[in-house]
Protein backbone atom coordinates (compact mmCIF):
# COMPACT_ATOMS: atom_id res chain seq x y z
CA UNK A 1 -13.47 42.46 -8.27
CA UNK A 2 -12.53 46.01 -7.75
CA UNK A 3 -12.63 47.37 -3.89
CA UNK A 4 -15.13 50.38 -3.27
CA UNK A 5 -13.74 53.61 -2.74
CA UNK A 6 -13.12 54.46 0.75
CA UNK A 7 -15.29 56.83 2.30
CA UNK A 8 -13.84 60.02 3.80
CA UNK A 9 -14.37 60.04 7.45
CA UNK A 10 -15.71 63.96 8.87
CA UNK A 11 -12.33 64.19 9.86
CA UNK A 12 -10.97 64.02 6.04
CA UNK A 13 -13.73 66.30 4.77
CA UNK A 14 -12.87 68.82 7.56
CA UNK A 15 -8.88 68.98 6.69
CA UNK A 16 -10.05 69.12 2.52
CA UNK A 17 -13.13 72.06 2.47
CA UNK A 18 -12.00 74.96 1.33
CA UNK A 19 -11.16 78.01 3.84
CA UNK A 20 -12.22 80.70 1.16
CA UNK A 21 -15.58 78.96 0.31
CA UNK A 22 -16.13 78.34 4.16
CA UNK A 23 -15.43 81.98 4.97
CA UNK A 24 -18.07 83.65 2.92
CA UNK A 25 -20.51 81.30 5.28
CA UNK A 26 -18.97 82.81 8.37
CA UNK A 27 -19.50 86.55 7.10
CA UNK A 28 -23.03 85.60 5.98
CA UNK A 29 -24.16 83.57 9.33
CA UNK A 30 -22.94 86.96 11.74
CA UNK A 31 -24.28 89.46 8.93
CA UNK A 32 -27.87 87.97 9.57
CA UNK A 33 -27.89 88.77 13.08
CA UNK A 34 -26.93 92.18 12.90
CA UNK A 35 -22.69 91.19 13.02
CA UNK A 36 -19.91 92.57 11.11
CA UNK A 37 -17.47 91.03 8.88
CA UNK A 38 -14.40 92.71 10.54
CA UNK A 39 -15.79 90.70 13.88
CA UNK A 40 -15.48 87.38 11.99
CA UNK A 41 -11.75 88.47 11.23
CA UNK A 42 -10.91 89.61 14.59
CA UNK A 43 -12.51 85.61 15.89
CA UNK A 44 -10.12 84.30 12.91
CA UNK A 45 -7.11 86.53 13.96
CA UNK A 46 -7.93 85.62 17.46
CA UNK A 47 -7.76 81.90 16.85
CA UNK A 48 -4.84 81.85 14.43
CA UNK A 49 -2.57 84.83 14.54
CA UNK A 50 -3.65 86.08 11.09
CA UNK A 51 -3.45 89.53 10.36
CA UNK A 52 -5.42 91.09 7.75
CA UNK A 53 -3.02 91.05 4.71
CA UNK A 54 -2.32 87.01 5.75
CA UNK A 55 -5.95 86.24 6.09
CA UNK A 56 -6.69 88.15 2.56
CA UNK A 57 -3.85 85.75 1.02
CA UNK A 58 -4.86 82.72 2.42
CA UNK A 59 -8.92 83.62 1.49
CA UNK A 60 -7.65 83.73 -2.41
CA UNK A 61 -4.99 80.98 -2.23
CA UNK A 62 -7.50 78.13 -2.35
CA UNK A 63 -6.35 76.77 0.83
CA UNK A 64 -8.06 73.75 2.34
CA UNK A 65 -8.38 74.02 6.12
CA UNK A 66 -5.29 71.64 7.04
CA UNK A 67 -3.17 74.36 5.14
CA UNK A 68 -4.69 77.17 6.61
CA UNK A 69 -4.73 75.54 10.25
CA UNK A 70 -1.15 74.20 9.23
CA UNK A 71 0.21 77.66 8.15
CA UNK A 72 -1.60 79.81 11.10
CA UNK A 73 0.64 82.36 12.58
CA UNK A 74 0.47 82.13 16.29
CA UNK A 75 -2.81 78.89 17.14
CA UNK A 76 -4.15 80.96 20.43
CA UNK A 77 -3.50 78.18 23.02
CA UNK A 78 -6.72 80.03 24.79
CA UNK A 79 -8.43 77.38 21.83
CA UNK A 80 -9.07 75.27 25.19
CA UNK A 81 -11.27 76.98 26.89
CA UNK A 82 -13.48 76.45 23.82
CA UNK A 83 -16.03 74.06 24.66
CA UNK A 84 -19.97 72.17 23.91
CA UNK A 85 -21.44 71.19 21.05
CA UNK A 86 -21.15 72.06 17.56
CA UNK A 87 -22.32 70.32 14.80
CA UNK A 88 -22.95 67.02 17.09
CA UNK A 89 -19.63 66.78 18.48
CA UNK A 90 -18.25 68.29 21.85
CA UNK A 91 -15.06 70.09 20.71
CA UNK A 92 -13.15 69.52 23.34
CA UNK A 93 -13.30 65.95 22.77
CA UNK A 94 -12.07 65.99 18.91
CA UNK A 95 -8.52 64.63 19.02
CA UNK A 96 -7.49 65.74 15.78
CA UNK A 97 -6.39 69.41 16.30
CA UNK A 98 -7.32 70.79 12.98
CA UNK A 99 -10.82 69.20 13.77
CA UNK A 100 -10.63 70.51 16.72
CA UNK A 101 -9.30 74.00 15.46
CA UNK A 102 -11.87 74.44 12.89
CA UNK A 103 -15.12 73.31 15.07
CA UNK A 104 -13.80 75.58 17.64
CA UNK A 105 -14.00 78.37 14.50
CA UNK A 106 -17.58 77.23 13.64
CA UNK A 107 -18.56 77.73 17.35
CA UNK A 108 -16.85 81.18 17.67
CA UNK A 109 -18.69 82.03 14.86
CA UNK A 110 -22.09 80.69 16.52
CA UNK A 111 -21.39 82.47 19.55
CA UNK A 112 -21.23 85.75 17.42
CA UNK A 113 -24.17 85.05 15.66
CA UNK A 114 -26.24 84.14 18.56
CA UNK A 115 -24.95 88.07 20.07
CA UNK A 116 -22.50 87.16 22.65
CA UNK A 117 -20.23 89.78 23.18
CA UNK A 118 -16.52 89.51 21.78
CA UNK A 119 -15.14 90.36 25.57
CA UNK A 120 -16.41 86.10 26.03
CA UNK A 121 -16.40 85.37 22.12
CA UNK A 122 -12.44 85.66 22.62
CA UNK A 123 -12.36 84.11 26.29
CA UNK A 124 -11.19 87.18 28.20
């Protein structure tokens, strides 16, 4: 008898989605509430040292997250003061750092959606 195919823990599905079918999400989520698309960028850039040209490659390169988290310029070690819930799970608890790294992203994102202003978005 053949074994059934594991199923992928959150953690697997995390590292495999797609950055550049994730992204359009972002743009859409912080367009709806009166945000810009260049703010999304500046949360990405913030997070993982990617400047525009870099972030413009990896958005066509059909990058899962792992490589994009994996190839990210300069991880903002500011990352830790990202905290609470998102998505059911308190970030700062996540032990695996791309986890960790891309629910921080989603919450970022959340924060400019819900009109925080990118002075605490960014944790100045």
């Amino acid at each position: 008898m053949a074994d059934a195919p594991k199923k992928a823990t959150a953690t697997e599905k995390i590292h495999r989605m797609v950055f550049g079918e994730v992204y359009p999400l972002y743009v859409q989520k912080a367009e709806r509430k009166g945000r810009k698309r260049e703010e999304v960028d500046e949360i990405i850039s913030w997070l993982t040292g990617y400047d525009a040209a870099a972030l413009e490659r990896e958005l066509g390169s059909g990058s899962d997250f792992e490589a994009f988290i994996g190839r990210a310029p300069r991880i903002n070690p500011d990352y830790a003061k990202v905290t609470g819930l998102i998505c059911g799970y308190r970030v700062e608890e996540l032990e695996d750092r791309t986890e960790r790294l891309v629910r921080c992203l989603d919450k970022l994102v959340d924060e400019l959606a819900k009109g925080r202003p990118m002075e605490k978005i960014l944790r100045k």
